[in-house]
PDB file of N, CA and C in Angstrom:
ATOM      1  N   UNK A   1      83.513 -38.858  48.234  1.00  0.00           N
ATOM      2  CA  UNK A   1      82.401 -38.801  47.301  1.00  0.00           C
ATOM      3  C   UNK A   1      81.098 -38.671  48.074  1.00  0.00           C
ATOM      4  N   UNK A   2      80.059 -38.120  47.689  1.00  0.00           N
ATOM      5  CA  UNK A   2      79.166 -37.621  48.324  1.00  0.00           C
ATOM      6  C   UNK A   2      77.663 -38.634  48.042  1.00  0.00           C
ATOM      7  N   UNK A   3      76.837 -38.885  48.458  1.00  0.00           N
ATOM      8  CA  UNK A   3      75.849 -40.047  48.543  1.00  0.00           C
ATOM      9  C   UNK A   3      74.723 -39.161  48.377  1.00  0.00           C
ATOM     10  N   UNK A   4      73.225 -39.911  47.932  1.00  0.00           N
ATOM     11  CA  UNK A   4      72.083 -39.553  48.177  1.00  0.00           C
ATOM     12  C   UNK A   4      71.446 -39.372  49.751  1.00  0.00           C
ATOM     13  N   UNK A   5      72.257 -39.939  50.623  1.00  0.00           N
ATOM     14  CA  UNK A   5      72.005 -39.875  51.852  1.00  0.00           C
ATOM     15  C   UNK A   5      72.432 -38.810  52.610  1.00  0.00           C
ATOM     16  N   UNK A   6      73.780 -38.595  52.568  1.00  0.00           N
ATOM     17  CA  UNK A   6      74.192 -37.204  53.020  1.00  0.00           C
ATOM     18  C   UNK A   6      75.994 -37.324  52.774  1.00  0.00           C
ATOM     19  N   UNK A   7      76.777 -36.202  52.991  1.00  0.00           N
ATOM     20  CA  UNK A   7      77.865 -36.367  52.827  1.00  0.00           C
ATOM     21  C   UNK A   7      79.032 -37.403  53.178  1.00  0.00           C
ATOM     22  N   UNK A   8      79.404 -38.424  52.847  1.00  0.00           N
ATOM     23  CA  UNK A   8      80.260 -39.195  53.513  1.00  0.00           C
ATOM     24  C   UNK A   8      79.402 -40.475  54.229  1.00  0.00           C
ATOM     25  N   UNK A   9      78.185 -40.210  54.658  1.00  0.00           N
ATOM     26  CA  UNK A   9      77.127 -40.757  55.503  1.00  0.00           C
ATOM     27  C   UNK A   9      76.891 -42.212  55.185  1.00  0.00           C
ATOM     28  N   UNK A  10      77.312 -43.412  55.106  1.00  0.00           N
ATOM     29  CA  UNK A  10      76.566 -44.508  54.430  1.00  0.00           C
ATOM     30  C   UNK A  10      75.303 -44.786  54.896  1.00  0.00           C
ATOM     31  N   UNK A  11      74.007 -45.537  54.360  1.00  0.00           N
ATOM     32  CA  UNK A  11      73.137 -45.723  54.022  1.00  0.00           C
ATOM     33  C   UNK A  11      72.859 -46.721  55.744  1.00  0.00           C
ATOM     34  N   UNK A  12      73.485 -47.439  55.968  1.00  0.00           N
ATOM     35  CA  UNK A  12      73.591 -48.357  57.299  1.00  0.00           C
ATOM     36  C   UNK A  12      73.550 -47.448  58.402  1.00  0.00           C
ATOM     37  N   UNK A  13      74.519 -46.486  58.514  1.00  0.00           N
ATOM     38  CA  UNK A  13      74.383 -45.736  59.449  1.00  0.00           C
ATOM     39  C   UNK A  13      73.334 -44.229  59.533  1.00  0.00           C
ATOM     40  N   UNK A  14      73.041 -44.029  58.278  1.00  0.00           N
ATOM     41  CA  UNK A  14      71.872 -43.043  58.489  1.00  0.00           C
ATOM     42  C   UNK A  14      70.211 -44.181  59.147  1.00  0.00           C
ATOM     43  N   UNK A  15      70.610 -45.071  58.626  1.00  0.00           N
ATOM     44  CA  UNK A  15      68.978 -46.104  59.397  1.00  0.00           C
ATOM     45  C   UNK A  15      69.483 -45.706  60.666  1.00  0.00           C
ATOM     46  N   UNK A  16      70.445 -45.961  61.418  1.00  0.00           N
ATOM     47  CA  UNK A  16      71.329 -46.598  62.643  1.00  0.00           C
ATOM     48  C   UNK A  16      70.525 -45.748  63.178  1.00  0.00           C
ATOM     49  N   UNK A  17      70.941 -44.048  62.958  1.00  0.00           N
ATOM     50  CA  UNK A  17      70.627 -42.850  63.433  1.00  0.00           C
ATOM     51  C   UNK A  17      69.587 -42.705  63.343  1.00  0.00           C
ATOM     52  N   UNK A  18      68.893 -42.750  62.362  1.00  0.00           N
ATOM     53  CA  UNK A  18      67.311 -42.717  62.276  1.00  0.00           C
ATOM     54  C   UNK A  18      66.535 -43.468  63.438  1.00  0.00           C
ATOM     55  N   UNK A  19      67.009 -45.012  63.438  1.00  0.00           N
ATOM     56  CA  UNK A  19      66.453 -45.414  64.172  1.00  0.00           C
ATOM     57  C   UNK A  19      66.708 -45.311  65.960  1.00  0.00           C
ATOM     58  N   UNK A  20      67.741 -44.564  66.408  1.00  0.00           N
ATOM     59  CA  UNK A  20      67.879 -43.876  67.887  1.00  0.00           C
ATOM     60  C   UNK A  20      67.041 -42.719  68.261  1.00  0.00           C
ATOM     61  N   UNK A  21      67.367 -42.212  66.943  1.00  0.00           N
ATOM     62  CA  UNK A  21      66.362 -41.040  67.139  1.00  0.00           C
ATOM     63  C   UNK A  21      64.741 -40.934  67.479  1.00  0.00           C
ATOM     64  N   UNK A  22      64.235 -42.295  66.229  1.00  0.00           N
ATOM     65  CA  UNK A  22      63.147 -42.589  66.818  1.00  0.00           C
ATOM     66  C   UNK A  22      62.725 -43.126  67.904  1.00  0.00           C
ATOM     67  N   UNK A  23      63.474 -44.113  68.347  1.00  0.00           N
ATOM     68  CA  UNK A  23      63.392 -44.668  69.827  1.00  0.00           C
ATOM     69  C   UNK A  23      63.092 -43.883  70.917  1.00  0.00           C
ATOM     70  N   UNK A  24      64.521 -42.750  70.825  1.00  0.00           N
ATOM     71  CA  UNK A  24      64.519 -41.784  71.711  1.00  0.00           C
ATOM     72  C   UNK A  24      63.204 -40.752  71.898  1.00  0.00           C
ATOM     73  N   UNK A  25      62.393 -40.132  70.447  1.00  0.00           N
ATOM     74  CA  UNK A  25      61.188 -39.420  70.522  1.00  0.00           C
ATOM     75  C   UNK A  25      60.271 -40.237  70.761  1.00  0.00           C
ATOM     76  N   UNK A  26      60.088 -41.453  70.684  1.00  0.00           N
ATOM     77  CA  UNK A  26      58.874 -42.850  70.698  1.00  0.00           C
ATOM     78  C   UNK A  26      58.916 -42.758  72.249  1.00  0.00           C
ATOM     79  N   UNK A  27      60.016 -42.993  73.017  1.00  0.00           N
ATOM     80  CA  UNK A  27      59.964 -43.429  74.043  1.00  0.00           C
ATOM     81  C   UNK A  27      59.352 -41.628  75.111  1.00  0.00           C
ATOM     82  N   UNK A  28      59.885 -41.153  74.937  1.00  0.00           N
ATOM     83  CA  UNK A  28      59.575 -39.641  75.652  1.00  0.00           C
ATOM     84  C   UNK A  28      58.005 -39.295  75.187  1.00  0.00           C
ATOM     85  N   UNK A  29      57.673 -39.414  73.990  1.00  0.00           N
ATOM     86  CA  UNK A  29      56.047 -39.378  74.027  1.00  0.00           C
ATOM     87  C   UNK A  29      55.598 -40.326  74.481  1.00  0.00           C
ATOM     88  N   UNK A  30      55.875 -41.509  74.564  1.00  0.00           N
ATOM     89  CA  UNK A  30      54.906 -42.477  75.491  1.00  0.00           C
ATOM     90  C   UNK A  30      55.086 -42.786  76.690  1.00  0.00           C
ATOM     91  N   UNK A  31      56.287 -41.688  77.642  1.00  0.00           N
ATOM     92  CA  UNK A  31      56.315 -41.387  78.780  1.00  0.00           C
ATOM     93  C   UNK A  31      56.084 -40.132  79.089  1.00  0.00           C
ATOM     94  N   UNK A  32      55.356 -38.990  78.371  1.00  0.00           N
ATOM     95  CA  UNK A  32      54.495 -37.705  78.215  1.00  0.00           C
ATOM     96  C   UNK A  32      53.166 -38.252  78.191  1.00  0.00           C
ATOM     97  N   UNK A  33      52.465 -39.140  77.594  1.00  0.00           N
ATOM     98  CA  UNK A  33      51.025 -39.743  77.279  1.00  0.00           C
ATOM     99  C   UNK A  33      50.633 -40.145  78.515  1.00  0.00           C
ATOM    100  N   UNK A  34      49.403 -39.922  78.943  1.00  0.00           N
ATOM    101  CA  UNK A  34      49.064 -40.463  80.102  1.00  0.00           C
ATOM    102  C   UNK A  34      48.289 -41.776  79.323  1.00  0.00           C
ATOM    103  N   UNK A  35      48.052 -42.771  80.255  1.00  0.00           N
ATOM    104  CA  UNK A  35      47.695 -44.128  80.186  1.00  0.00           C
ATOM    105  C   UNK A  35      48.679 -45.204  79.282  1.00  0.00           C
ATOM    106  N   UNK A  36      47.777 -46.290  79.690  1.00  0.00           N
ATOM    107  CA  UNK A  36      48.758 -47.209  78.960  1.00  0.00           C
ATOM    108  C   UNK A  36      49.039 -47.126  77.301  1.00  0.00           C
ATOM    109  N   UNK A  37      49.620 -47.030  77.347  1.00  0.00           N
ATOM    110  CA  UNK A  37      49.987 -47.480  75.568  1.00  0.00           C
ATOM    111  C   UNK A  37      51.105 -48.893  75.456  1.00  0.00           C
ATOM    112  N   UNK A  38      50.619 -49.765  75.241  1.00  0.00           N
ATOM    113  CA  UNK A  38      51.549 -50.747  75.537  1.00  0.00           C
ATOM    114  C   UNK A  38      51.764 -51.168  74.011  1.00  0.00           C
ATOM    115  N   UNK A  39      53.093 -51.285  73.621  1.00  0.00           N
ATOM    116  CA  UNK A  39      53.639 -51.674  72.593  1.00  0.00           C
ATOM    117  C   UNK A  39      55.143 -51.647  72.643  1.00  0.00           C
ATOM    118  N   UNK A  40      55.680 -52.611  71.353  1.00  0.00           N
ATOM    119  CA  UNK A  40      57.326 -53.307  71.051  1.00  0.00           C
ATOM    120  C   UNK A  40      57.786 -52.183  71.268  1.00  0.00           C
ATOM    121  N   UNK A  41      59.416 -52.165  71.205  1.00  0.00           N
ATOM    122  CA  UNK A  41      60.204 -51.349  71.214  1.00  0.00           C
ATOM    123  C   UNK A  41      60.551 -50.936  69.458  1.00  0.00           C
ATOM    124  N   UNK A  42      60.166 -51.891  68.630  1.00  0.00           N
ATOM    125  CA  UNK A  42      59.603 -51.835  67.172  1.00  0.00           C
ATOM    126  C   UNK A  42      58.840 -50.638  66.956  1.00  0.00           C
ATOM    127  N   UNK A  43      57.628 -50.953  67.613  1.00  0.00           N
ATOM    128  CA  UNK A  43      56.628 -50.427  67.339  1.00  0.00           C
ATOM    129  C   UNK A  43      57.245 -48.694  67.499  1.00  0.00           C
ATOM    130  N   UNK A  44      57.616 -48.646  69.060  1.00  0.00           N
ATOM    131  CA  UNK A  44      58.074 -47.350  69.595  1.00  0.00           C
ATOM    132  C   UNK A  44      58.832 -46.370  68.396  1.00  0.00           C
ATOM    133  N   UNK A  45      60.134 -47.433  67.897  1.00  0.00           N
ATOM    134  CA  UNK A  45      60.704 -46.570  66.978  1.00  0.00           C
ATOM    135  C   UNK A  45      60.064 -46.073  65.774  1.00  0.00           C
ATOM    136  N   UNK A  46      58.977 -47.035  64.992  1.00  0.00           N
ATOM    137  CA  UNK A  46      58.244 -46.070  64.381  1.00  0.00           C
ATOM    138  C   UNK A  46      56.996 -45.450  64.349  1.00  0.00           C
ATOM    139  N   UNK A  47      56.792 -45.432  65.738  1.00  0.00           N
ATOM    140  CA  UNK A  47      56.050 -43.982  66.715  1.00  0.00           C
ATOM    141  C   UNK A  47      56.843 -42.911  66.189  1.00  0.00           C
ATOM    142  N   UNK A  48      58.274 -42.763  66.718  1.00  0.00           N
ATOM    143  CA  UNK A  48      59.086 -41.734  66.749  1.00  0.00           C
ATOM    144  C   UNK A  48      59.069 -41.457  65.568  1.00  0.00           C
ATOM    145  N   UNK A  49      59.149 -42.298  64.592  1.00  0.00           N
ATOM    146  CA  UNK A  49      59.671 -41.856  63.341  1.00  0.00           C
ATOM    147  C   UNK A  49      58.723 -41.038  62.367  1.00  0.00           C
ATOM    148  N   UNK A  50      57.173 -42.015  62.582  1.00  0.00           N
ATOM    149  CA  UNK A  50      56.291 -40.789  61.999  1.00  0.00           C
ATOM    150  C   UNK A  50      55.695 -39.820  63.159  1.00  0.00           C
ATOM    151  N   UNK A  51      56.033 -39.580  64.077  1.00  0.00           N
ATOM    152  CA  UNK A  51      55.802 -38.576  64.975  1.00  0.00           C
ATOM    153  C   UNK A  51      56.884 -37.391  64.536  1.00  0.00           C
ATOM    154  N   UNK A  52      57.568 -37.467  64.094  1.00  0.00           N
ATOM    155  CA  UNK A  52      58.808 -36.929  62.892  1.00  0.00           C
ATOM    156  C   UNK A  52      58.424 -36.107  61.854  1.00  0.00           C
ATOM    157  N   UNK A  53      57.890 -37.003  61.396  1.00  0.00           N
ATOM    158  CA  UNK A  53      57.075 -36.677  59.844  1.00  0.00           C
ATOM    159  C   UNK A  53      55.718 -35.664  60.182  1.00  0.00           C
ATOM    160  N   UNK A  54      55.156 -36.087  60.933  1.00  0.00           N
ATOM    161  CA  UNK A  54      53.815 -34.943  61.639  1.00  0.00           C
ATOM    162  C   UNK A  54      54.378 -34.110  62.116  1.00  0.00           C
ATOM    163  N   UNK A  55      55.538 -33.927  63.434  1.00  0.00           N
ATOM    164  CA  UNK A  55      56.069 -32.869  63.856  1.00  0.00           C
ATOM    165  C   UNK A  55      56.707 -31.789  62.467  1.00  0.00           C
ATOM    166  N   UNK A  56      57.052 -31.858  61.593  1.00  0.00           N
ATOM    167  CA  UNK A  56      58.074 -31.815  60.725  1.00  0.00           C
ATOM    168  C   UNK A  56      57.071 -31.062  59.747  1.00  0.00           C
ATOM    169  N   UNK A  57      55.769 -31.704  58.842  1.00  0.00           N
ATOM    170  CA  UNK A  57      54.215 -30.927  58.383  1.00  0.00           C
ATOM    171  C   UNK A  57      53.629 -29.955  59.445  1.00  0.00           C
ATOM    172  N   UNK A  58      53.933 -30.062  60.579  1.00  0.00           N
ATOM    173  CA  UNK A  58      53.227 -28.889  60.990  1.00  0.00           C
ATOM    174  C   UNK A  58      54.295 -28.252  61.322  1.00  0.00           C
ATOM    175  N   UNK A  59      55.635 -28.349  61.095  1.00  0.00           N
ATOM    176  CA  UNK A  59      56.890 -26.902  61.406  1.00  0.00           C
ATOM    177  C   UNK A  59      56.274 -26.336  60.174  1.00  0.00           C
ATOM    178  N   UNK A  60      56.296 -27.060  58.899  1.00  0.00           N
ATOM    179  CA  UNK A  60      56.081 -26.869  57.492  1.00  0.00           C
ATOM    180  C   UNK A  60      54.985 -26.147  57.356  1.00  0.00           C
ATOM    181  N   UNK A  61      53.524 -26.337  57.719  1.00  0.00           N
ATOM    182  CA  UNK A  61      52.414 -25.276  57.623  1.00  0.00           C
ATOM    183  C   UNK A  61      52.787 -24.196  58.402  1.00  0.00           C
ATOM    184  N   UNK A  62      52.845 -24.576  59.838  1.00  0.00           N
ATOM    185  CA  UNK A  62      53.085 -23.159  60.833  1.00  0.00           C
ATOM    186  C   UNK A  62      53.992 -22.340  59.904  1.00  0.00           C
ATOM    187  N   UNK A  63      54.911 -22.735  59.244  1.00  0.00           N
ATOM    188  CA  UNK A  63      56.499 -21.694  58.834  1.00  0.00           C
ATOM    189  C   UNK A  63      57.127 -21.482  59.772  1.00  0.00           C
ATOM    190  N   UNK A  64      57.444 -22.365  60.599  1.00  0.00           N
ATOM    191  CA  UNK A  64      58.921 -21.759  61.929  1.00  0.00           C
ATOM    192  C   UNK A  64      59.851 -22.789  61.627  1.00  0.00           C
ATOM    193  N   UNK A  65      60.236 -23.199  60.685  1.00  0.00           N
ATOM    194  CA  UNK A  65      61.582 -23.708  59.989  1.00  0.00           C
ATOM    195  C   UNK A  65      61.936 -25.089  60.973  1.00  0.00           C
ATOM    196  N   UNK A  66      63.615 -25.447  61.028  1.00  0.00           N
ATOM    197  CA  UNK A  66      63.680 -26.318  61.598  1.00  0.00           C
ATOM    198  C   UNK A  66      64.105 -26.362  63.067  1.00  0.00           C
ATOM    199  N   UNK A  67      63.975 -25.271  63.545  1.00  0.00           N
ATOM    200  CA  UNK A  67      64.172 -24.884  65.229  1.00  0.00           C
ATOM    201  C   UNK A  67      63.431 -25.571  66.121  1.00  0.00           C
ATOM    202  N   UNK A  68      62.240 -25.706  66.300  1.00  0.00           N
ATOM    203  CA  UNK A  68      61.758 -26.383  66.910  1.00  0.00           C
ATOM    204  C   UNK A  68      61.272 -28.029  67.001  1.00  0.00           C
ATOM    205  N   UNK A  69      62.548 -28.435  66.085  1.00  0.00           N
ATOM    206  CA  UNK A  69      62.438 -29.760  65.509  1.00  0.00           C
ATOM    207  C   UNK A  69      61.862 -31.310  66.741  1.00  0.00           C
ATOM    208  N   UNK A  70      62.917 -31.076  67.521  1.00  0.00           N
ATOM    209  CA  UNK A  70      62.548 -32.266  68.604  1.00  0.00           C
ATOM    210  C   UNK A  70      61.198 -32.124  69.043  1.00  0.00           C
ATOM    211  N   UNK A  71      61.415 -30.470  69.754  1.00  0.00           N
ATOM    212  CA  UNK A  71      59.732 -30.582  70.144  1.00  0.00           C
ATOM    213  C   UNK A  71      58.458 -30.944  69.644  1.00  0.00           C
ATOM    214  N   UNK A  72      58.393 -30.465  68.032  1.00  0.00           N
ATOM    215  CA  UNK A  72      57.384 -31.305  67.142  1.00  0.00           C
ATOM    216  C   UNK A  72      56.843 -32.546  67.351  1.00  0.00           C
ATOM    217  N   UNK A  73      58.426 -32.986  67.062  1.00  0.00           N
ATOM    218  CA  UNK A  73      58.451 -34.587  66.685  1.00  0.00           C
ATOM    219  C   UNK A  73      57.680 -35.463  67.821  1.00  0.00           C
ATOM    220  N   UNK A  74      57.860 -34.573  69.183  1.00  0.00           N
ATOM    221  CA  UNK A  74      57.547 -35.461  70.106  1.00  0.00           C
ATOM    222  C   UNK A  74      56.107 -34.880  70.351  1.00  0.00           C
ATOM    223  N   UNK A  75      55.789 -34.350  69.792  1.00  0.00           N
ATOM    224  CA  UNK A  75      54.110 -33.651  69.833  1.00  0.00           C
ATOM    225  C   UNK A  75      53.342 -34.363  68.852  1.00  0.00           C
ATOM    226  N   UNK A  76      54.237 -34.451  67.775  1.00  0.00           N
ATOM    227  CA  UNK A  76      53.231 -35.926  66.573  1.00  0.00           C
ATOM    228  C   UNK A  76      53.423 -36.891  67.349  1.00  0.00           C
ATOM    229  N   UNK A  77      54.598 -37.526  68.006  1.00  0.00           N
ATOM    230  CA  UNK A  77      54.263 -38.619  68.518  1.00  0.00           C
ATOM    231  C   UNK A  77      52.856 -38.932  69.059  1.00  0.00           C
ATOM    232  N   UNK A  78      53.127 -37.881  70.274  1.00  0.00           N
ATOM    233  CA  UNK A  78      51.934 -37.806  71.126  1.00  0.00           C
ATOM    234  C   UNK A  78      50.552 -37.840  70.414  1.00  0.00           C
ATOM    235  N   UNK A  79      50.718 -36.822  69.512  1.00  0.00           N
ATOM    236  CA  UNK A  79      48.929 -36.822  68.726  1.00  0.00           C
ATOM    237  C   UNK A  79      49.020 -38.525  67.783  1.00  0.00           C
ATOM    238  N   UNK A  80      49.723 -38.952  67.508  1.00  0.00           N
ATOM    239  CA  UNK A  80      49.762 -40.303  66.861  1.00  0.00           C
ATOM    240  C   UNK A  80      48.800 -41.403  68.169  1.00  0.00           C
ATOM    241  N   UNK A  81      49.766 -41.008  68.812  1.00  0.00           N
ATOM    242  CA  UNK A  81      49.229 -41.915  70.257  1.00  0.00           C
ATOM    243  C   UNK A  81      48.232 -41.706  70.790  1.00  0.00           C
ATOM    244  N   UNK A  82      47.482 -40.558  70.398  1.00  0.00           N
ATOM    245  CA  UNK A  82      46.170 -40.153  70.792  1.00  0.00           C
ATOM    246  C   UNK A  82      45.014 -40.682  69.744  1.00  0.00           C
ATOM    247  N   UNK A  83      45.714 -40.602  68.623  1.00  0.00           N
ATOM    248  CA  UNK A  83      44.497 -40.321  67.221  1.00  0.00           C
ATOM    249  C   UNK A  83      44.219 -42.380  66.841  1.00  0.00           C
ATOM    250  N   UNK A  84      45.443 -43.305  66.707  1.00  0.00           N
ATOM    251  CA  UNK A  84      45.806 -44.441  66.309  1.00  0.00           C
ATOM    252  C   UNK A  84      44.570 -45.040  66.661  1.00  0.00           C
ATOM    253  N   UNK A  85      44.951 -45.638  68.442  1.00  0.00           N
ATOM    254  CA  UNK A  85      43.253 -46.160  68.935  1.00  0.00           C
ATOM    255  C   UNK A  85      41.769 -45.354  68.651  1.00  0.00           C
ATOM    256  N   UNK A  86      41.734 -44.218  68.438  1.00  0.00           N
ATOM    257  CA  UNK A  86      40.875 -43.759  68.190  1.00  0.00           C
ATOM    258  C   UNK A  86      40.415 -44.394  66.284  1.00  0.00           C
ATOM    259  N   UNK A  87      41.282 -44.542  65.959  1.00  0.00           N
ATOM    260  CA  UNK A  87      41.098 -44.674  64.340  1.00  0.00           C
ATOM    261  C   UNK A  87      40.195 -46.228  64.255  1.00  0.00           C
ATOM    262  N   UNK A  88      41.194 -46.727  65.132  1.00  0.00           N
ATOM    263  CA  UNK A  88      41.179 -48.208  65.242  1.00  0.00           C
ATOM    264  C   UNK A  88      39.979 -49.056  65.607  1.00  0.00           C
ATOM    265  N   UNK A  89      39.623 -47.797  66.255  1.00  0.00           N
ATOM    266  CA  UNK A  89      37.920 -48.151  67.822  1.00  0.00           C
ATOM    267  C   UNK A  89      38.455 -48.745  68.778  1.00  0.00           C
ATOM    268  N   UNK A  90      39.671 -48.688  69.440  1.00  0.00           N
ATOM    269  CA  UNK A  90      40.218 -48.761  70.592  1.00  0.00           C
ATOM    270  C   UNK A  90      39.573 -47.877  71.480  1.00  0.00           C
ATOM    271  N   UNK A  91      38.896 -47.132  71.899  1.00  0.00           N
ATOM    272  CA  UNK A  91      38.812 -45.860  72.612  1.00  0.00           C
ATOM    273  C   UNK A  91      39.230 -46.102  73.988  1.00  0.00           C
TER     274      UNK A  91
END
């Protein structure tokens, strides 16, 4: 039977995945970023995750589909990690 999540997929293990994935893009943009960015491994995964969501709006404006997916993701990271303290008055 097929789920709102994806085929066969339970709901536990799409977080599971979600959340490696983010780790994995969290952690590679904040070892691409120059300077410190010091934060949880929490925090990191949802770096990745809306670095995801930004990478993902600008595949979506540009129009180049889902091919260049990782690379995005880890390019919102990065602009997340750039823009956050700036929002904040961290500079």
């Amino acid at each position: 039977m097929e789920n709102a999540v994806g085929v066969g997929m339970g709901l536990g293990l799409f977080l599971l995945i979600v959340a490696v994935v983010g780790a994995i893009i969290g952690l590679i943009a904040r070892a691409l970023m120059p300077g410190p960015n010091p934060m949880s491994i929490g925090m990191t995964i949802v770096l990745g995750i809306a670095g995801s969501v930004v990478g993902g709006l600008i595949s979506r404006l540009l129009n180049l589909g889902a091919g260049p997916g990782w690379v995005l993701s880890i390019l919102g990271a990065m602009l997340l990690l750039w823009v956050v303290p700036k929002v904040r008055g961290k500079v």
